[in-house]
C-alpha atoms as a PDB file:
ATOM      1  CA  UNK A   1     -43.450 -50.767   6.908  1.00  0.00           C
ATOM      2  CA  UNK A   2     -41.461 -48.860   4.267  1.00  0.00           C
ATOM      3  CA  UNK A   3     -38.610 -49.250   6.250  1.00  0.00           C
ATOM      4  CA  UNK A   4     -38.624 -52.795   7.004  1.00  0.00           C
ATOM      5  CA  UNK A   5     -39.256 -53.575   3.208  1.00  0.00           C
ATOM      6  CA  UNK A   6     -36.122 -51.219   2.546  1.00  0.00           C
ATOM      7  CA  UNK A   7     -33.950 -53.574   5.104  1.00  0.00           C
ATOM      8  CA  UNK A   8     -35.157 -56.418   3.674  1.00  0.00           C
ATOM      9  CA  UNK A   9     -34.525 -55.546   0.255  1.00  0.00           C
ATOM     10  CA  UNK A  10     -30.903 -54.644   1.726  1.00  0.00           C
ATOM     11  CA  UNK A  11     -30.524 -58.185   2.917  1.00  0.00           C
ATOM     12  CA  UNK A  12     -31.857 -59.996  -0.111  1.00  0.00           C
ATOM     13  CA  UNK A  13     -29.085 -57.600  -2.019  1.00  0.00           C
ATOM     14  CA  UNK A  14     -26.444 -58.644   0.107  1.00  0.00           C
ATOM     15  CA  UNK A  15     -27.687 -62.422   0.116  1.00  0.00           C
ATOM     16  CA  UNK A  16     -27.687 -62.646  -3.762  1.00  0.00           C
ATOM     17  CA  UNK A  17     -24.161 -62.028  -3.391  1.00  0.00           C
ATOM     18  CA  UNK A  18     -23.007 -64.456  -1.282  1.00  0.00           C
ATOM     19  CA  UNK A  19     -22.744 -62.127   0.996  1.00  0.00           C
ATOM     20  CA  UNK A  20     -19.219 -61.760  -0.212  1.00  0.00           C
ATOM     21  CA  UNK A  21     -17.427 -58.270   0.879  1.00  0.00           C
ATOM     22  CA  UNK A  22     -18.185 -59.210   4.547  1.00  0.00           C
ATOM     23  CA  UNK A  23     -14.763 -60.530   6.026  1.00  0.00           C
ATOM     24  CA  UNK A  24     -11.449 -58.774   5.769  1.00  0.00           C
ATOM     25  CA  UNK A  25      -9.404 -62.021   6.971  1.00  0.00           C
ATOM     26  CA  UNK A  26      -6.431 -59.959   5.678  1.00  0.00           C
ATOM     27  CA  UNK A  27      -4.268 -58.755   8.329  1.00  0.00           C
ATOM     28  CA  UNK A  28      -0.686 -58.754   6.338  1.00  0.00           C
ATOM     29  CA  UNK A  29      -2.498 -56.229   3.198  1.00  0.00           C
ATOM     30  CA  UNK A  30       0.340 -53.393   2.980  1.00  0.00           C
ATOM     31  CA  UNK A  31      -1.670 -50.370   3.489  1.00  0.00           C
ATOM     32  CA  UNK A  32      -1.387 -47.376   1.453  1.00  0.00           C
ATOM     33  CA  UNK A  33      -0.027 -44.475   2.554  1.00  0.00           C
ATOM     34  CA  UNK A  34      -2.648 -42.331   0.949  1.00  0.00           C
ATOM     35  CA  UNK A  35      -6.420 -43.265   0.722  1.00  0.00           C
ATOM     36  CA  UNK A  36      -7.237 -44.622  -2.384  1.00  0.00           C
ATOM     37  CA  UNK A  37      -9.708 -42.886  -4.754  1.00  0.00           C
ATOM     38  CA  UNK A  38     -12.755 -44.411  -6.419  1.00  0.00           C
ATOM     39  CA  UNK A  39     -15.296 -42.903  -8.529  1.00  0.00           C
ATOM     40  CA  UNK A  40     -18.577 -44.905  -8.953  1.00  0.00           C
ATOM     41  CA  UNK A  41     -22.143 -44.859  -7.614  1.00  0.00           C
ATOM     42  CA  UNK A  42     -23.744 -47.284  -5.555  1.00  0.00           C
ATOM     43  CA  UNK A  43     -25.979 -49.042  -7.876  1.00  0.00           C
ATOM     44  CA  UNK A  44     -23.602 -50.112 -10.632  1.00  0.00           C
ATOM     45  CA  UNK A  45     -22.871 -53.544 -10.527  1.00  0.00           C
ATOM     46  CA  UNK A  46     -19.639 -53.064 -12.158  1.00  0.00           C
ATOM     47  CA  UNK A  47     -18.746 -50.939  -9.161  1.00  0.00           C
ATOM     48  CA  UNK A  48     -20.009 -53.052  -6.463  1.00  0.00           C
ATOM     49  CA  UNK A  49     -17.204 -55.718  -7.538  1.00  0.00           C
ATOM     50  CA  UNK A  50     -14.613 -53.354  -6.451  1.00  0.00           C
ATOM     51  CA  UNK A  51     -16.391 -52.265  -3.406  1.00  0.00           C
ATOM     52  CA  UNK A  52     -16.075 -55.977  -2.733  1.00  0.00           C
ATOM     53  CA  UNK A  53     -12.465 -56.220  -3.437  1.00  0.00           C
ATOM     54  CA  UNK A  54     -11.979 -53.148  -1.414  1.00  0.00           C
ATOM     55  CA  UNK A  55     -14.044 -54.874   1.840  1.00  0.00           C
ATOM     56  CA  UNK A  56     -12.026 -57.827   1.380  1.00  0.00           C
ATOM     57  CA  UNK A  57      -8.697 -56.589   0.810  1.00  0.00           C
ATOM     58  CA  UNK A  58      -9.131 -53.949   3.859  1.00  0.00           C
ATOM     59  CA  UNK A  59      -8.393 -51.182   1.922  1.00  0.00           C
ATOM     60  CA  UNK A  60     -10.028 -47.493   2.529  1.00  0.00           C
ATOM     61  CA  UNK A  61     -11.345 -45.177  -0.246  1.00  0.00           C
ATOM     62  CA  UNK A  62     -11.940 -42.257  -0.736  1.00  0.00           C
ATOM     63  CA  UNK A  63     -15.153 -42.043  -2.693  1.00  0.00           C
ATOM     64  CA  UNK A  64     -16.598 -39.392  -5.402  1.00  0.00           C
ATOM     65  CA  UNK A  65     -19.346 -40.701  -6.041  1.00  0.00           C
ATOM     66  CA  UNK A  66     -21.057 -40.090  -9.714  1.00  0.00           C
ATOM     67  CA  UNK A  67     -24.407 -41.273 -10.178  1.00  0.00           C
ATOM     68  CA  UNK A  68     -26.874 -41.061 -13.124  1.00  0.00           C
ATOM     69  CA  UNK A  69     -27.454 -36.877 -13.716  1.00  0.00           C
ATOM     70  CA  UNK A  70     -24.191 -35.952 -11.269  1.00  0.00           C
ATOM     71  CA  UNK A  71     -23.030 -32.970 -11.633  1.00  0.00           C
ATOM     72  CA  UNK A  72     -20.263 -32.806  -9.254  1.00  0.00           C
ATOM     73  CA  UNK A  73     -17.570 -35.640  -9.821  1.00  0.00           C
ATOM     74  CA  UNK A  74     -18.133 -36.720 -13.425  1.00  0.00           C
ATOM     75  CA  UNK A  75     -16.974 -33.846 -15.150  1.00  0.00           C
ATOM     76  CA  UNK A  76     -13.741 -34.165 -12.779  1.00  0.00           C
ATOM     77  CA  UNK A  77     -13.965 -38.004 -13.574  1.00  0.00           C
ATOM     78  CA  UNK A  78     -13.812 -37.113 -17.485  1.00  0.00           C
ATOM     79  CA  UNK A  79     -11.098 -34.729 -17.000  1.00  0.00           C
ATOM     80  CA  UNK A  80      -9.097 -36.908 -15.052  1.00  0.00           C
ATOM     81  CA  UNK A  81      -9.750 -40.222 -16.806  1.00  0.00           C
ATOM     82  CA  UNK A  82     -10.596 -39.183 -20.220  1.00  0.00           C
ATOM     83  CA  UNK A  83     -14.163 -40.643 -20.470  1.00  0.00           C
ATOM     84  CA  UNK A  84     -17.474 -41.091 -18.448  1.00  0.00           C
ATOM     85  CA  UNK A  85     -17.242 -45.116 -17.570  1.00  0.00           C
ATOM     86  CA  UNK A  86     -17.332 -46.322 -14.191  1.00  0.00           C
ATOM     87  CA  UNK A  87     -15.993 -47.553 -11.994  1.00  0.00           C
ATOM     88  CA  UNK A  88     -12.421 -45.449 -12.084  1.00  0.00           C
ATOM     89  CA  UNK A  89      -9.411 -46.068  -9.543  1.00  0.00           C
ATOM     90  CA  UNK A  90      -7.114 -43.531  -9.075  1.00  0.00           C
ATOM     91  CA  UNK A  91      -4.062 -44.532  -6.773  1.00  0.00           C
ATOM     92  CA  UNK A  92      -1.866 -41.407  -5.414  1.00  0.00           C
ATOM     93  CA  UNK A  93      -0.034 -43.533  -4.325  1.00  0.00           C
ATOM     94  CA  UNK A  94       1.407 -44.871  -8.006  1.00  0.00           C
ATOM     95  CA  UNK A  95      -0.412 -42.446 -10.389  1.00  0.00           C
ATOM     96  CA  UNK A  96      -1.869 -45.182 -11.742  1.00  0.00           C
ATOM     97  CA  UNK A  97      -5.518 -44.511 -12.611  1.00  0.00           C
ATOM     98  CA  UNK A  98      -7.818 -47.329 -14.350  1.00  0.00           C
ATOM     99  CA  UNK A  99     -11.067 -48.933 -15.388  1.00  0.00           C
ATOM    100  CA  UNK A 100     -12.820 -51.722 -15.773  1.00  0.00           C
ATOM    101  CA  UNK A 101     -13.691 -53.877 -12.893  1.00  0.00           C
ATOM    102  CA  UNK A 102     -11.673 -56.587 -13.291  1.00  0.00           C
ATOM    103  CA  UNK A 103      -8.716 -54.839 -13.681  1.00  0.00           C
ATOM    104  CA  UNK A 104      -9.170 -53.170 -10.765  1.00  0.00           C
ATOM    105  CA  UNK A 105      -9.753 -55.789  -8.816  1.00  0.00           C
ATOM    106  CA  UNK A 106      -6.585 -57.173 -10.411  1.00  0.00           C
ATOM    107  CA  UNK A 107      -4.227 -53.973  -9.463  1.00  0.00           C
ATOM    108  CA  UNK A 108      -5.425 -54.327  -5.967  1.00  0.00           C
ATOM    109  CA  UNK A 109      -4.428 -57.808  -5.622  1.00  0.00           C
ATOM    110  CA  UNK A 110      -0.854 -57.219  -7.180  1.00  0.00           C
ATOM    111  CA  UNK A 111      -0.379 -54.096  -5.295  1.00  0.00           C
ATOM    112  CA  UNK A 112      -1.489 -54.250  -1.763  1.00  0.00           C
ATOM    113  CA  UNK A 113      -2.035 -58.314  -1.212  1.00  0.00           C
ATOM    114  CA  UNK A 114      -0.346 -60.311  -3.412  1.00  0.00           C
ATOM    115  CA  UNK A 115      -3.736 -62.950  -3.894  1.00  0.00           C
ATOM    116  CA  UNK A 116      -4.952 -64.377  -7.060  1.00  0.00           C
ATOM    117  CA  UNK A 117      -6.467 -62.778  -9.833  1.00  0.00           C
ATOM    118  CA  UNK A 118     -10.089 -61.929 -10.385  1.00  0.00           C
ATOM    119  CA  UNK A 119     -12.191 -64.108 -11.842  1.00  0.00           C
ATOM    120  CA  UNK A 120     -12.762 -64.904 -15.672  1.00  0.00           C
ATOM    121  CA  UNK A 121     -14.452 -66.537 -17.979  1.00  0.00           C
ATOM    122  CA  UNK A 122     -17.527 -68.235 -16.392  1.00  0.00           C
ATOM    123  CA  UNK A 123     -16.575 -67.286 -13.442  1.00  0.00           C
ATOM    124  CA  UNK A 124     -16.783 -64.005 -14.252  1.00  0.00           C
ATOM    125  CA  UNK A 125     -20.282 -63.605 -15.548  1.00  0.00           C
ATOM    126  CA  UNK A 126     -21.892 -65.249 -12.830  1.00  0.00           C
ATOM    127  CA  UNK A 127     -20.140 -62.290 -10.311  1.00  0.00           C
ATOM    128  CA  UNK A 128     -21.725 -59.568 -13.100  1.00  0.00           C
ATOM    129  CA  UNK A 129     -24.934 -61.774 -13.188  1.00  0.00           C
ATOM    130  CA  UNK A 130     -25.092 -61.986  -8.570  1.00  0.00           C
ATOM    131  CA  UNK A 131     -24.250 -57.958  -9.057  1.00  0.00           C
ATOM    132  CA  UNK A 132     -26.807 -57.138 -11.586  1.00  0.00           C
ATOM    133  CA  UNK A 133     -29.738 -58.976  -9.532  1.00  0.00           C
ATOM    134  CA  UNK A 134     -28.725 -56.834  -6.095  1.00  0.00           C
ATOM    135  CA  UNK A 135     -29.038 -53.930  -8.054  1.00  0.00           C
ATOM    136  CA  UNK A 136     -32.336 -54.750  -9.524  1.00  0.00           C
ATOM    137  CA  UNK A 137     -33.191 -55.681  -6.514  1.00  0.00           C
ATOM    138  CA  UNK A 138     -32.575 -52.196  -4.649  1.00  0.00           C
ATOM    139  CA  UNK A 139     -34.350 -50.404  -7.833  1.00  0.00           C
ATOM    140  CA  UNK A 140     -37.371 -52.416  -6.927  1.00  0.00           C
ATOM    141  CA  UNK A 141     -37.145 -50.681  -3.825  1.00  0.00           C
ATOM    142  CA  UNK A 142     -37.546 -47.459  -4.881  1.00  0.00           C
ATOM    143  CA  UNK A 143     -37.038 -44.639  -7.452  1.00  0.00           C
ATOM    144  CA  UNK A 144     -33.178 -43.304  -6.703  1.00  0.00           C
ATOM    145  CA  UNK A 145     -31.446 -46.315  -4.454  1.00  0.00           C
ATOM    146  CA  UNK A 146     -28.063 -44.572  -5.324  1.00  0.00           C
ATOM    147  CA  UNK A 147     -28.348 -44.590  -9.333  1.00  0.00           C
ATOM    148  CA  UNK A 148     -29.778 -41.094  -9.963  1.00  0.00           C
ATOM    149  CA  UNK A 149     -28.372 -37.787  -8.453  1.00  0.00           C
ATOM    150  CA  UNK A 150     -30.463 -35.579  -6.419  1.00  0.00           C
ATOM    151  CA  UNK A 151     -29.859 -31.658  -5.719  1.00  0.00           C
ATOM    152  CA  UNK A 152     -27.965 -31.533  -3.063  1.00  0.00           C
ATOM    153  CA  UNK A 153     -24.972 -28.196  -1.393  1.00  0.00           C
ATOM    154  CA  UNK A 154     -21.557 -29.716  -1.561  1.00  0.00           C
ATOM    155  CA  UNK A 155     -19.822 -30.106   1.948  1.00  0.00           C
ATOM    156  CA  UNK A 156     -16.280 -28.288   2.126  1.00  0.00           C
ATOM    157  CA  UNK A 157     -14.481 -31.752   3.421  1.00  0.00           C
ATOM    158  CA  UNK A 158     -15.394 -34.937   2.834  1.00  0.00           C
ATOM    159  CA  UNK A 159     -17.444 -36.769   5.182  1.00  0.00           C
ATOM    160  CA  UNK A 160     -15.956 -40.556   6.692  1.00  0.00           C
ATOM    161  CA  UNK A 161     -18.244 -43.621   7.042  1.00  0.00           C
ATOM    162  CA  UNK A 162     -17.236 -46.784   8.507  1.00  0.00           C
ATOM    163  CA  UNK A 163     -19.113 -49.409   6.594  1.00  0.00           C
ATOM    164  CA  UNK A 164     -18.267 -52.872   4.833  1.00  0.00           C
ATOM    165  CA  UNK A 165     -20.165 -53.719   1.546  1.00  0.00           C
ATOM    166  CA  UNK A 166     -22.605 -56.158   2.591  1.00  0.00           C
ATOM    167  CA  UNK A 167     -23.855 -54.642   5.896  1.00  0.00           C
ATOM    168  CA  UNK A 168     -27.151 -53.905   4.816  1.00  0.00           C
ATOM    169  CA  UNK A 169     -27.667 -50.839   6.740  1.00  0.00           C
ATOM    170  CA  UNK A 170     -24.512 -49.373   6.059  1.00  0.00           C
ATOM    171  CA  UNK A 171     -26.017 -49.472   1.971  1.00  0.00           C
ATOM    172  CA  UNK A 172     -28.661 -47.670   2.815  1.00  0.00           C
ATOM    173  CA  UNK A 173     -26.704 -44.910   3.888  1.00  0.00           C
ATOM    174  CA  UNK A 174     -24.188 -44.986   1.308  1.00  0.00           C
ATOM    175  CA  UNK A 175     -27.432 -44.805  -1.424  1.00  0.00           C
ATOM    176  CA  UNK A 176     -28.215 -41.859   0.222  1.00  0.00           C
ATOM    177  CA  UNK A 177     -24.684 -40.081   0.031  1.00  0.00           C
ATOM    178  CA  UNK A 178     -24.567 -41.017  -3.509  1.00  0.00           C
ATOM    179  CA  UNK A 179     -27.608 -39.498  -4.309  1.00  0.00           C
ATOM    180  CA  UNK A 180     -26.453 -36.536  -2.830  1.00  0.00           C
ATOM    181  CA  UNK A 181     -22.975 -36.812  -4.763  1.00  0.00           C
ATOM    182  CA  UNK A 182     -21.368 -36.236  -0.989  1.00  0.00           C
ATOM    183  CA  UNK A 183     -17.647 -37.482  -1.257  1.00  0.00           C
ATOM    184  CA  UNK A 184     -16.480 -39.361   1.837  1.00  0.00           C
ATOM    185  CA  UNK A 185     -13.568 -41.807   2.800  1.00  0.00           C
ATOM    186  CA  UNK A 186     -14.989 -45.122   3.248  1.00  0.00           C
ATOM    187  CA  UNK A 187     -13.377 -46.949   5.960  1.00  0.00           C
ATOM    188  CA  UNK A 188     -13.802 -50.506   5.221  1.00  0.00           C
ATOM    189  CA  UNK A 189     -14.599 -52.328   8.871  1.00  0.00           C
ATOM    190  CA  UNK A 190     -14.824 -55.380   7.453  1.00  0.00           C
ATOM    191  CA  UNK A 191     -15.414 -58.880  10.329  1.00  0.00           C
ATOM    192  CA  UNK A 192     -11.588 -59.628  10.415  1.00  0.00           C
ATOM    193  CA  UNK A 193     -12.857 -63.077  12.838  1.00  0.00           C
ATOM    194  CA  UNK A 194     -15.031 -66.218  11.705  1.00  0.00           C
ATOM    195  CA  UNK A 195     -16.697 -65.811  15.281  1.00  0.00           C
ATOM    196  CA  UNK A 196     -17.896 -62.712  14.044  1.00  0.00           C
ATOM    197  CA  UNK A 197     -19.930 -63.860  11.096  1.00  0.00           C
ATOM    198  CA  UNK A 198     -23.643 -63.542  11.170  1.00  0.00           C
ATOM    199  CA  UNK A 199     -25.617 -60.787  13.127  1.00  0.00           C
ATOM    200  CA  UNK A 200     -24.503 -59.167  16.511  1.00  0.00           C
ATOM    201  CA  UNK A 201     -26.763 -60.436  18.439  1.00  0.00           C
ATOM    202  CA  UNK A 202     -25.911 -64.235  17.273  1.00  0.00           C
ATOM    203  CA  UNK A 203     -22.283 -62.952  18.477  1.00  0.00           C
ATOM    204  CA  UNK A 204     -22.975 -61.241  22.011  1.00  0.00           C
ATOM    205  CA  UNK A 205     -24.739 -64.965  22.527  1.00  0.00           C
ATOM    206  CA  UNK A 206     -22.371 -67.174  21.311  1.00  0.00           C
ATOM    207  CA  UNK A 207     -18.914 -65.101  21.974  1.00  0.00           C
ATOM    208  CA  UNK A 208     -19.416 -62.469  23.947  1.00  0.00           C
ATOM    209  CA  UNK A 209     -15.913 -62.347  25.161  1.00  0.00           C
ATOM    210  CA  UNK A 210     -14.360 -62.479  21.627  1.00  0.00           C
ATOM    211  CA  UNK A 211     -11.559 -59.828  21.748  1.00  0.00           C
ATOM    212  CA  UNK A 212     -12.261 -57.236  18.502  1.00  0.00           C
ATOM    213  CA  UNK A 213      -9.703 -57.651  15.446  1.00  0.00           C
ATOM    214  CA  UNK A 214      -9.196 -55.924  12.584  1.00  0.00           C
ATOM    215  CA  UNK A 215      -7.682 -52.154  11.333  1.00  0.00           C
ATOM    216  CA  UNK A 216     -10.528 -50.353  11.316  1.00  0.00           C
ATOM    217  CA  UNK A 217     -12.910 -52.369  13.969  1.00  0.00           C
ATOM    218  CA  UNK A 218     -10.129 -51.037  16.570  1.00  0.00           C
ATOM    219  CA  UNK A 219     -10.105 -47.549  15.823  1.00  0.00           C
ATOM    220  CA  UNK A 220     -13.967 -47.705  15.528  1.00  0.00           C
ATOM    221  CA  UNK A 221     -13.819 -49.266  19.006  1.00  0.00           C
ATOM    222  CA  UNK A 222     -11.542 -46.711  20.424  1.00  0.00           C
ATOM    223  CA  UNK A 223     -13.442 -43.721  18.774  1.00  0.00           C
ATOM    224  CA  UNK A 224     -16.730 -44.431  19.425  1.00  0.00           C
ATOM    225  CA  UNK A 225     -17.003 -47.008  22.475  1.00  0.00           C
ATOM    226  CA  UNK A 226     -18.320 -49.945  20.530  1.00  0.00           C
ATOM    227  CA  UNK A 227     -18.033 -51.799  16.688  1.00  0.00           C
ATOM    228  CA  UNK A 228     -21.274 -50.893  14.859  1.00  0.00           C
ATOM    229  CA  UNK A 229     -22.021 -49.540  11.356  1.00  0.00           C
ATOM    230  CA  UNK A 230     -22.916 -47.385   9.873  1.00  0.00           C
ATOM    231  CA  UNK A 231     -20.862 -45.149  11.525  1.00  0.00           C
ATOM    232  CA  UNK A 232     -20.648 -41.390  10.127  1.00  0.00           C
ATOM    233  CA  UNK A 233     -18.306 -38.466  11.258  1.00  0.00           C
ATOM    234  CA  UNK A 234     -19.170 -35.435   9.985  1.00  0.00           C
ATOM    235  CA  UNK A 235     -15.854 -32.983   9.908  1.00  0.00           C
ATOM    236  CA  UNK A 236     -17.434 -30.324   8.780  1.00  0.00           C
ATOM    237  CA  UNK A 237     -20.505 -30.040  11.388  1.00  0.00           C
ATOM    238  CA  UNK A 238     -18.608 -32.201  14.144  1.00  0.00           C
ATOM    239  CA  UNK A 239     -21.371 -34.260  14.675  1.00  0.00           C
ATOM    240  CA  UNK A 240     -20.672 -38.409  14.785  1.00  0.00           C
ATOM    241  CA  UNK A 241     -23.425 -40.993  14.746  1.00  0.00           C
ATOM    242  CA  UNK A 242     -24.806 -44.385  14.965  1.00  0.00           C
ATOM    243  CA  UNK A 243     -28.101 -45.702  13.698  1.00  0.00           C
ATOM    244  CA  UNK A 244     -28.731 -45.488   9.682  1.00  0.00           C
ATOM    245  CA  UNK A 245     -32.119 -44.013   9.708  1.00  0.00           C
ATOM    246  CA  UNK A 246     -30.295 -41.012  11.882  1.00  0.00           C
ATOM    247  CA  UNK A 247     -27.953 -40.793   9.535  1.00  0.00           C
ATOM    248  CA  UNK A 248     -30.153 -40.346   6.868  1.00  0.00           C
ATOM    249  CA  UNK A 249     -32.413 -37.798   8.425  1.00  0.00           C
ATOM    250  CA  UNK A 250     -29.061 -35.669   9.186  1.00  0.00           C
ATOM    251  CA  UNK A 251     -27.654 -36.259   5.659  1.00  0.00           C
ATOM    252  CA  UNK A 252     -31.407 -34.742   4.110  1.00  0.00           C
ATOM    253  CA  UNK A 253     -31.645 -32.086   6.632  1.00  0.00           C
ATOM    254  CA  UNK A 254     -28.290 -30.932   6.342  1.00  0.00           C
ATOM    255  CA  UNK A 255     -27.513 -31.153   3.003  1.00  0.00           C
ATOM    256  CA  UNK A 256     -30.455 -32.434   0.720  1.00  0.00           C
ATOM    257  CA  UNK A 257     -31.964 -29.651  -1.101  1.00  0.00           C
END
């Protein structure tokens, strides 16, 4: 029952949002030739509108994550950045390094896609105001729900999940690696195809012969036999897996306190 309510809670997170962060319909982004960095944590709204961007834009990250009591990342954060806000974008790729969400969301757009702005005025509180409710919902879900940091032994490399931001199973893992202030490059695996909007099983129904699009759906396909997420590789143990609540057990087991 616990875990249902979690999912659900997942879904209505997702759902307040518009569900937006879904679709990468953005096959001409110029990819960078070095994974972006983010620092952040899962529950900040602020942070959730670049995750979004990020989804959308088909960009990968490489993510430190720095919750509430972190030890790990946010002294390197202030170091780096010269104060404790989140989020913070760091591109290699520029040296430029940033905050604020908007502005962000902004740099992405100029540098990688070329799109329009991000929103403003009006439009721009009611994002903050559709982020702040799917965070308040996930805190009504439980204690931690990736805000507060949890004792955890640091993996040597960081580990790789394919996700996209509003797969609600995918957030339950990344809550978890949060938590557990594990770093890991985020491959965004975004639905690059209307036909593939809406659960799987809708899609095996209705287009089961689709072909599979999109960066990351491909190499997902090719490494692991089929598009699903969450998806984890673990470079340090070898081990690869499907199936959230099995990632979450191995995540605990292997590296919670």
């Amino acid at each position: 029952m616990n875990r249902m309510l979690d999912v659900a809670s997942s879904v209505l997170a997702s759902s307040l949002r518009g569900w937006r962060g879904t679709a990468a319909f953005h096959p001409g982004t110029r990819q960078p030739a070095q994974p972006l960095e983010l620092y952040e944590f899962e529950a900040c709204p602020y942070c959730r509108l670049v995750r979004e961007a990020l989804t959308r834009l088909d960009l990968d990250a490489l993510v430190r994550p720095c919750p509430k009591g972190g030890r790990r990342f946010r002294p390197e954060l202030l170091a780096r950045g010269g104060k404790l806000q989140l989020p913070w974008l760091f591109d290699p790729n520029t040296g430029v390094g940033m905050y604020e969400s908007a502005d962000i969301v902004d740099y992405l757009n100029r540098s990688y896609d070329g799109s329009r702005p991000a929103p403003r005025g009006l439009a721009r509180r009611v994002a903050v105001g559709g982020a702040m409710l799917a965070t308040a919902v996930r805190r009504g879900a439980g204690s931690f729900r990736g805000l507060t940091a949890r004792p955890s032994q640091a993996p040597q490399q960081p580990l790789e999940l394919y996700s996209f931001e509003t797969s609600p199973y995918s957030r339950l893992v990344r809550e978890v690696l949060c938590e557990l202030e594990l770093p890991y490059l985020l491959r965004n695996t975004g639905k690059a195809r209307w036909e593939d909007m809406g659960p799987p099983s809708v899609r095996r129904i209705l287009f089961p012969d689709t072909p599979v699009e999109g960066r990351n759906r491909l190499r997902l396909l090719e490494l692991a036999g089929r598009v699903q997420v969450p998806y984890l590789v673990d470079p340090n143990t070898g081990k690869a897996m499907f199936e959230s609540a099995d990632i979450i057990r191995y995540l605990e087991s292997t590296y919670g306190a």
